[in-house]
Structures are given as structure tokens and as C-alpha cells.
N, C-alpha and C. Protein backbone atom coordinates (compact mmCIF):
# COMPACT_ATOMS: atom_id res chain seq x y z
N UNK A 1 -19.51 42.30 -10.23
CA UNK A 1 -19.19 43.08 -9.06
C UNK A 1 -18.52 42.19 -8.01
N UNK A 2 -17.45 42.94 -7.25
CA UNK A 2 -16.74 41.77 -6.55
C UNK A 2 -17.35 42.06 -5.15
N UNK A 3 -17.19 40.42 -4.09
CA UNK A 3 -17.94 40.44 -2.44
C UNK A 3 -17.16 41.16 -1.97
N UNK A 4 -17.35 42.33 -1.13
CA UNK A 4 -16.56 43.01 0.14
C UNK A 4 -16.96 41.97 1.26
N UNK A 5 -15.33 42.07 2.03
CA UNK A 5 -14.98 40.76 2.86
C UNK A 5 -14.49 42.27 4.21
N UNK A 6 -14.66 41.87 5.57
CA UNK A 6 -14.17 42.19 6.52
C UNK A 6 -14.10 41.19 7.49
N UNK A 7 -12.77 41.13 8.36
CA UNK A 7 -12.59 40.22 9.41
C UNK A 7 -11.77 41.19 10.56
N UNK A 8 -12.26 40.91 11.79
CA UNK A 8 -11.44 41.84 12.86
C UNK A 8 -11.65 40.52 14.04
N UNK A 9 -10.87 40.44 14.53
CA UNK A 9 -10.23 40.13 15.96
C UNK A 9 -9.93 41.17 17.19
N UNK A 10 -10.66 40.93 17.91
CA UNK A 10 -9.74 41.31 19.69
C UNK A 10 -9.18 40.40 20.77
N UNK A 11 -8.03 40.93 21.53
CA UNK A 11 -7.48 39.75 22.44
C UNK A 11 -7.24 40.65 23.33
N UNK A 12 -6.60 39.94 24.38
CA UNK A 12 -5.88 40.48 25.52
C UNK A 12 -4.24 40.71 24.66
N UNK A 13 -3.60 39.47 24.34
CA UNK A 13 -1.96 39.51 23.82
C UNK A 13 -1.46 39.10 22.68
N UNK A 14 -2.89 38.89 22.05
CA UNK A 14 -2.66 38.54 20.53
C UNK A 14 -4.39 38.57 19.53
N UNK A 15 -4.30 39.69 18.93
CA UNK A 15 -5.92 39.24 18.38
C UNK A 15 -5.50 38.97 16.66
N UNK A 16 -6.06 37.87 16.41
CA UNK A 16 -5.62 37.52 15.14
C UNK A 16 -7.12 37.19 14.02
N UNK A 17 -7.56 37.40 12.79
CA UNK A 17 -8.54 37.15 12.44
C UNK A 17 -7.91 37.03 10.80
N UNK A 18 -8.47 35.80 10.41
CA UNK A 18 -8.56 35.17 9.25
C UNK A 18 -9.65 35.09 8.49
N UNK A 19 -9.44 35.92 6.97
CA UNK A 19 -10.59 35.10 5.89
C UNK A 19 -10.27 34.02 5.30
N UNK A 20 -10.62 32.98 5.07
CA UNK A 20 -10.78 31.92 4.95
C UNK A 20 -10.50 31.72 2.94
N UNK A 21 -9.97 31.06 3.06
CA UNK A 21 -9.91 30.66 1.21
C UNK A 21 -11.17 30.98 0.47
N UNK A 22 -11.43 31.66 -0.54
CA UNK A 22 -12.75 32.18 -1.23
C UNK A 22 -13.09 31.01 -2.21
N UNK A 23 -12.07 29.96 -2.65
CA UNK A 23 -12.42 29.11 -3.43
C UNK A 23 -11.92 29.36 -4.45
N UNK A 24 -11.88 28.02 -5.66
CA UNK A 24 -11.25 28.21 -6.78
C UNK A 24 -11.49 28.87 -7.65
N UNK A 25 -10.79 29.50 -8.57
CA UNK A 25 -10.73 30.85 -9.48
C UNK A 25 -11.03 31.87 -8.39
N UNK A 26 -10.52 31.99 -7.38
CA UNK A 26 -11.04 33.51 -6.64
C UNK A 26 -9.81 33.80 -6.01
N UNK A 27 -9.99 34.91 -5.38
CA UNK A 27 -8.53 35.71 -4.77
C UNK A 27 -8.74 36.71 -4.01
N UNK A 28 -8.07 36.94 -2.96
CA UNK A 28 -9.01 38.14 -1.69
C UNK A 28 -7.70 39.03 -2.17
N UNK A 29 -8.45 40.31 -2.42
CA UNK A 29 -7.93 41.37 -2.35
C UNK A 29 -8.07 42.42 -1.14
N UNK A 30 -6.67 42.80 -0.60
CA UNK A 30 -6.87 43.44 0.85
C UNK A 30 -6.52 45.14 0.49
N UNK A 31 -7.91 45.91 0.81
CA UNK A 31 -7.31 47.41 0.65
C UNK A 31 -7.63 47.90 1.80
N UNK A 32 -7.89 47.58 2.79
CA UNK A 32 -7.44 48.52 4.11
C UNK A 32 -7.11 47.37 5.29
N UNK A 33 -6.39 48.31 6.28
CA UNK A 33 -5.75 47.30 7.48
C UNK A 33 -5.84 48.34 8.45
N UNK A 34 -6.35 47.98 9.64
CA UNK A 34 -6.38 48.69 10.92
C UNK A 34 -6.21 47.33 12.18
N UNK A 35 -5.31 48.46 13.41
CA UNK A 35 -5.36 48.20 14.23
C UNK A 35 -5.01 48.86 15.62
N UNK A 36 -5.08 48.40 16.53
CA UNK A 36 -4.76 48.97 18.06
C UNK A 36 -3.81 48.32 18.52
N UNK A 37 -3.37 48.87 19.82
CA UNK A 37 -2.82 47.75 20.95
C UNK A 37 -2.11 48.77 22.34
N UNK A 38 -2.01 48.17 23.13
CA UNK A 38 -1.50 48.93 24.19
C UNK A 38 0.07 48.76 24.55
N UNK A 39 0.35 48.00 23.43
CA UNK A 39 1.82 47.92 23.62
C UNK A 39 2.62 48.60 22.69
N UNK A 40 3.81 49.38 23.04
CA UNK A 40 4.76 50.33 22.51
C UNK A 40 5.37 49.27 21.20
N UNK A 41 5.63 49.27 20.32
CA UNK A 41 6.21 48.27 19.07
C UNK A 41 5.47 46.83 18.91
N UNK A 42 4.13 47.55 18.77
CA UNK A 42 3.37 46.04 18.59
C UNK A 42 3.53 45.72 16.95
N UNK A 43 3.67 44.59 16.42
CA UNK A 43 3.39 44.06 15.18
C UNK A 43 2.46 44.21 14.70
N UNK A 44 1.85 44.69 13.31
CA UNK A 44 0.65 44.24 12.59
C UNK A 44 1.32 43.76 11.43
N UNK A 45 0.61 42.59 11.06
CA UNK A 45 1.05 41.65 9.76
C UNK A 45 -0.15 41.45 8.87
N UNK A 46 0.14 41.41 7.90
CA UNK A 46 -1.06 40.58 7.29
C UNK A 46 -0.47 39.21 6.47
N UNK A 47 -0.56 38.20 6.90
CA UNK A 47 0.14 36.80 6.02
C UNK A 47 -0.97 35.97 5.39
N UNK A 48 -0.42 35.44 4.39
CA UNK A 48 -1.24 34.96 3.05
C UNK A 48 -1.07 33.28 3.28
N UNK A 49 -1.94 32.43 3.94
CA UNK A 49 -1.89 31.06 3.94
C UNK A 49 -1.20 30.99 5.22
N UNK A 50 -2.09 31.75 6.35
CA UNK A 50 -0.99 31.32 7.70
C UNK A 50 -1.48 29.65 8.44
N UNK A 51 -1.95 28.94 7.61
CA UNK A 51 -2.28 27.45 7.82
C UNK A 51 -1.57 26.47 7.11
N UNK A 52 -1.17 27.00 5.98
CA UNK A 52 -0.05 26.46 5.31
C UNK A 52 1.31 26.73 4.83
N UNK A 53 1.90 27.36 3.95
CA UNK A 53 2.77 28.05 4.07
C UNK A 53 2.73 29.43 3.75
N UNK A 54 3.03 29.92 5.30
CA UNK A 54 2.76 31.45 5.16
C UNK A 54 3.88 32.67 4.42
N UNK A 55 3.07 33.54 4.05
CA UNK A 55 4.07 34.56 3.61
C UNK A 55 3.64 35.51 4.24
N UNK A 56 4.57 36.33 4.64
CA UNK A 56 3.93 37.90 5.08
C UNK A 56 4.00 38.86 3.80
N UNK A 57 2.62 39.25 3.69
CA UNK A 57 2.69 40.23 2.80
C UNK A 57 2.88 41.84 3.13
N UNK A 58 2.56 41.92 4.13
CA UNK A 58 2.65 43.38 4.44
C UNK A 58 2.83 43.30 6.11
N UNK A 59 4.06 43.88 7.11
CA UNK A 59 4.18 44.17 8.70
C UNK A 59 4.47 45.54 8.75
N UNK A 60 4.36 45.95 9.30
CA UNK A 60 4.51 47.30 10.10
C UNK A 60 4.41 47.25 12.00
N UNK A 61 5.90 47.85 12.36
CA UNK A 61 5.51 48.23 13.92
C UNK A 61 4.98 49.40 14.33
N UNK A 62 4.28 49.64 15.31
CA UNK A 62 3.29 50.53 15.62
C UNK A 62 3.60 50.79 17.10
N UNK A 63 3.03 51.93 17.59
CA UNK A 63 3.19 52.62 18.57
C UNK A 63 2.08 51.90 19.39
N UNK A 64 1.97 52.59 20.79
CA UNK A 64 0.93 52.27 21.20
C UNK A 64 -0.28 53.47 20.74
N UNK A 65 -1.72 52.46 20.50
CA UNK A 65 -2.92 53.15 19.80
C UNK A 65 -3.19 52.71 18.90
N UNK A 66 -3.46 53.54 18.06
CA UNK A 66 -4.17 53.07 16.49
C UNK A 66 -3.44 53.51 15.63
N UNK A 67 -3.74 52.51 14.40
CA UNK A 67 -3.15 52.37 12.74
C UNK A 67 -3.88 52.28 12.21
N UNK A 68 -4.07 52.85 10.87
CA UNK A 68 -5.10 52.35 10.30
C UNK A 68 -4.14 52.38 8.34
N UNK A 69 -4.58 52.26 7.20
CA UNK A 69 -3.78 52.20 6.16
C UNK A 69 -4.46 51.59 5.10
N UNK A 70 -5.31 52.75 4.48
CA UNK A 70 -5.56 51.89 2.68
C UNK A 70 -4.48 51.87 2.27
N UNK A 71 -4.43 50.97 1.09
CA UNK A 71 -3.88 50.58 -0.11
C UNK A 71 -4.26 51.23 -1.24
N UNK A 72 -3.09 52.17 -2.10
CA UNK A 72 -3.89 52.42 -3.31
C UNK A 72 -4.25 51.35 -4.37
N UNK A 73 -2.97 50.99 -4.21
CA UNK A 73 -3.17 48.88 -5.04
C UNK A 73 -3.24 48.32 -3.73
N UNK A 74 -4.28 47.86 -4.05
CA UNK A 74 -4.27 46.47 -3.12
C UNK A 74 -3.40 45.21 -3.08
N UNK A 75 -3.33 44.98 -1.94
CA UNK A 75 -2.77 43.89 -1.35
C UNK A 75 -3.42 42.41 -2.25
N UNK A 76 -2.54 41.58 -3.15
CA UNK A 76 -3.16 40.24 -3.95
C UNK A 76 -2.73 39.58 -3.18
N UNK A 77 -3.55 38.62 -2.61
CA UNK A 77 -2.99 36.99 -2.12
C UNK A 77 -3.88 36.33 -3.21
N UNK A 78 -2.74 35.48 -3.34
CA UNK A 78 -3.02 33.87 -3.85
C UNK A 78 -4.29 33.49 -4.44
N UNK A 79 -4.21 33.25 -5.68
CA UNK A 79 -6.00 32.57 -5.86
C UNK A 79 -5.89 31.39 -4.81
N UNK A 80 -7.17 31.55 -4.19
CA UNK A 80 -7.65 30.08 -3.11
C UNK A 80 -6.47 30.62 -2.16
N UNK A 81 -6.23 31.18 -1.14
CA UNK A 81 -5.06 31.03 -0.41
C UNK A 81 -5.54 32.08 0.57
N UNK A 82 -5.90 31.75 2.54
CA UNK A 82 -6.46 32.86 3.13
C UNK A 82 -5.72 33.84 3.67
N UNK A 83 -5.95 35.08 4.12
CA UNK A 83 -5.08 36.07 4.49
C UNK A 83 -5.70 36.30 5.97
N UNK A 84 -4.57 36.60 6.72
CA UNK A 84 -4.80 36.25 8.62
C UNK A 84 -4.14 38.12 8.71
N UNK A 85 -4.70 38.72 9.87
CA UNK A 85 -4.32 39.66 10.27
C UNK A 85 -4.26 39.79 11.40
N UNK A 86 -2.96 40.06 12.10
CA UNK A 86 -2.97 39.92 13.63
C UNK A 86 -1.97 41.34 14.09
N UNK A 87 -2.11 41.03 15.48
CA UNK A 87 -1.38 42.74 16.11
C UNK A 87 -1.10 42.41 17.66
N UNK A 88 -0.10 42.19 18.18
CA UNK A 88 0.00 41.75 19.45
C UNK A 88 -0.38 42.70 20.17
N UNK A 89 -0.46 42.74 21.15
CA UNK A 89 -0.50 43.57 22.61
C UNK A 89 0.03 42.91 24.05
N UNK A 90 -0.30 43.65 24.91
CA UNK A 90 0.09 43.52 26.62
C UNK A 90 -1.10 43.13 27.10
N UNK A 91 -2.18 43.86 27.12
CA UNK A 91 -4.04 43.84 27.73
C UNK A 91 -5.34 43.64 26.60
N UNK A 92 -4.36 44.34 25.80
CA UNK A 92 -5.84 45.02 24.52
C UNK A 92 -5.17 45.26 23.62
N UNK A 93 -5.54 44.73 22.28
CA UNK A 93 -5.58 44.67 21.15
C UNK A 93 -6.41 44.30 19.94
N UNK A 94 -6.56 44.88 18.64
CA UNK A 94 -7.31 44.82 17.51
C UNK A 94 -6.87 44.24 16.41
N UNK A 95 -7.32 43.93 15.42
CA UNK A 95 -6.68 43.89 13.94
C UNK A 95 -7.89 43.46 13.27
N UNK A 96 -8.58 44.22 12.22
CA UNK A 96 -9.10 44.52 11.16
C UNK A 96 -8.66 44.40 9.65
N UNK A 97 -9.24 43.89 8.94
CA UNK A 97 -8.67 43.70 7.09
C UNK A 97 -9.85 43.73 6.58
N UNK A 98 -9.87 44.91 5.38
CA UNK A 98 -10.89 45.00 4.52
C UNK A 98 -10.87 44.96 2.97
N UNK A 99 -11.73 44.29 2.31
CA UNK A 99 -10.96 43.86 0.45
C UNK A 99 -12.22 43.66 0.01
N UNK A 100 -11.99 42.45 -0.88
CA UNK A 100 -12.74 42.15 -1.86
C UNK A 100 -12.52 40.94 -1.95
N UNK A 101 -13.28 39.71 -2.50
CA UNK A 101 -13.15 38.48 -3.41
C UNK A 101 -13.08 38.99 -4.87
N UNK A 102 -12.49 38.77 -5.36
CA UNK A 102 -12.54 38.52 -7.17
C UNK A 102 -12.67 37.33 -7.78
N UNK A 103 -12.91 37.36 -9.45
CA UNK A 103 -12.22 36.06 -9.96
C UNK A 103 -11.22 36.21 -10.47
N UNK A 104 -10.23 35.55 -11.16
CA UNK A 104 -9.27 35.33 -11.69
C UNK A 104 -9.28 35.87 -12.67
């Protein structure tokens, strides 16, 4: 059975929240992404190794308010490699990512 992983962040102009590398033979699988913000064309990203070399796997711009978005396939990053989710704003902002660890 695989670990369910959640990470959320809040900020004033940037809330960003990272899971952390699961370790070798493992791989975070991302099937839902939510967020807020009070700014009109805020970013939500989700990038795979934003400590080393990042990729964006999935952005979308957003209105002001809420997003939210399963995956029917999930989102694969990298065996060993962490996935960061962030969402700018003006005052207030969110960003949420929800998955799994696997093994290989």
C-alpha cells in the first residue's frame, strides 16, 4: 500500500510548500493540486527538484480565488526527486499537493 503525502503553504506574496525526496527506489506521485490567491493571474506550479534542477511539471494561471484539480493519471516526479508547489499572490495566498510515495 502506498504513504499518502500532503503539503500546503500560506503567504502574504508567495506561499510555496515542498515534499521532500521520499528516498531511494521511491517516487511521489501528485493527484490533486489546490490553491487560492487574491491576485487576478496568479501562477500555480508544481516543479519537480526545485533545489536542484527544476522542471515544471504542471502551471496553470488562475483568477482571483480558488483552484482546485485532480489528476486522473497522476502527476510522476522523479524517483528520489522533491516536488514544490507554489501560487503567488498580493496579501493572501495558498498552495496545497496531494499523492502518494510509491516504489519503483
Amino acid at each position: 500500500m502506498n504513504e499518502k503525502f500532503s503539503v500546503t503553504a500560506s503567504h502574504a506574496t508567495l506561499a510555496e510548500a515542498t515534499k521532500a525526496a521520499p528516498g531511494a527506489g521511491k517516487r511521489l506521485l501528485i493527484t490533486d493540486i489546490s490553491g487560492s490567491s487574491d491576485k487576478v493571474g496568479a501562477i500555480l506550479s508544481i516543479i519537480e527538484d526545485s533545489a536542484g534542477t527544476p522542471v515544471t511539471e504542471f502551471e496553470i494561471q488562475v483568477g482571483a480565488g480558488n483552484f482546485s484539480q485532480s489528476f486522473q493519471t497522476p502527476i510522476i516526479i522523479t524517483a528520489n526527486k522533491s516536488a514544490t508547489v507554489s501560487i503567488d499572490g498580493t496579501a493572501v495566498c495558498k498552495a496545497n499537493i496531494i499523492g502518494e510515495i510509491t516504489s519503483n
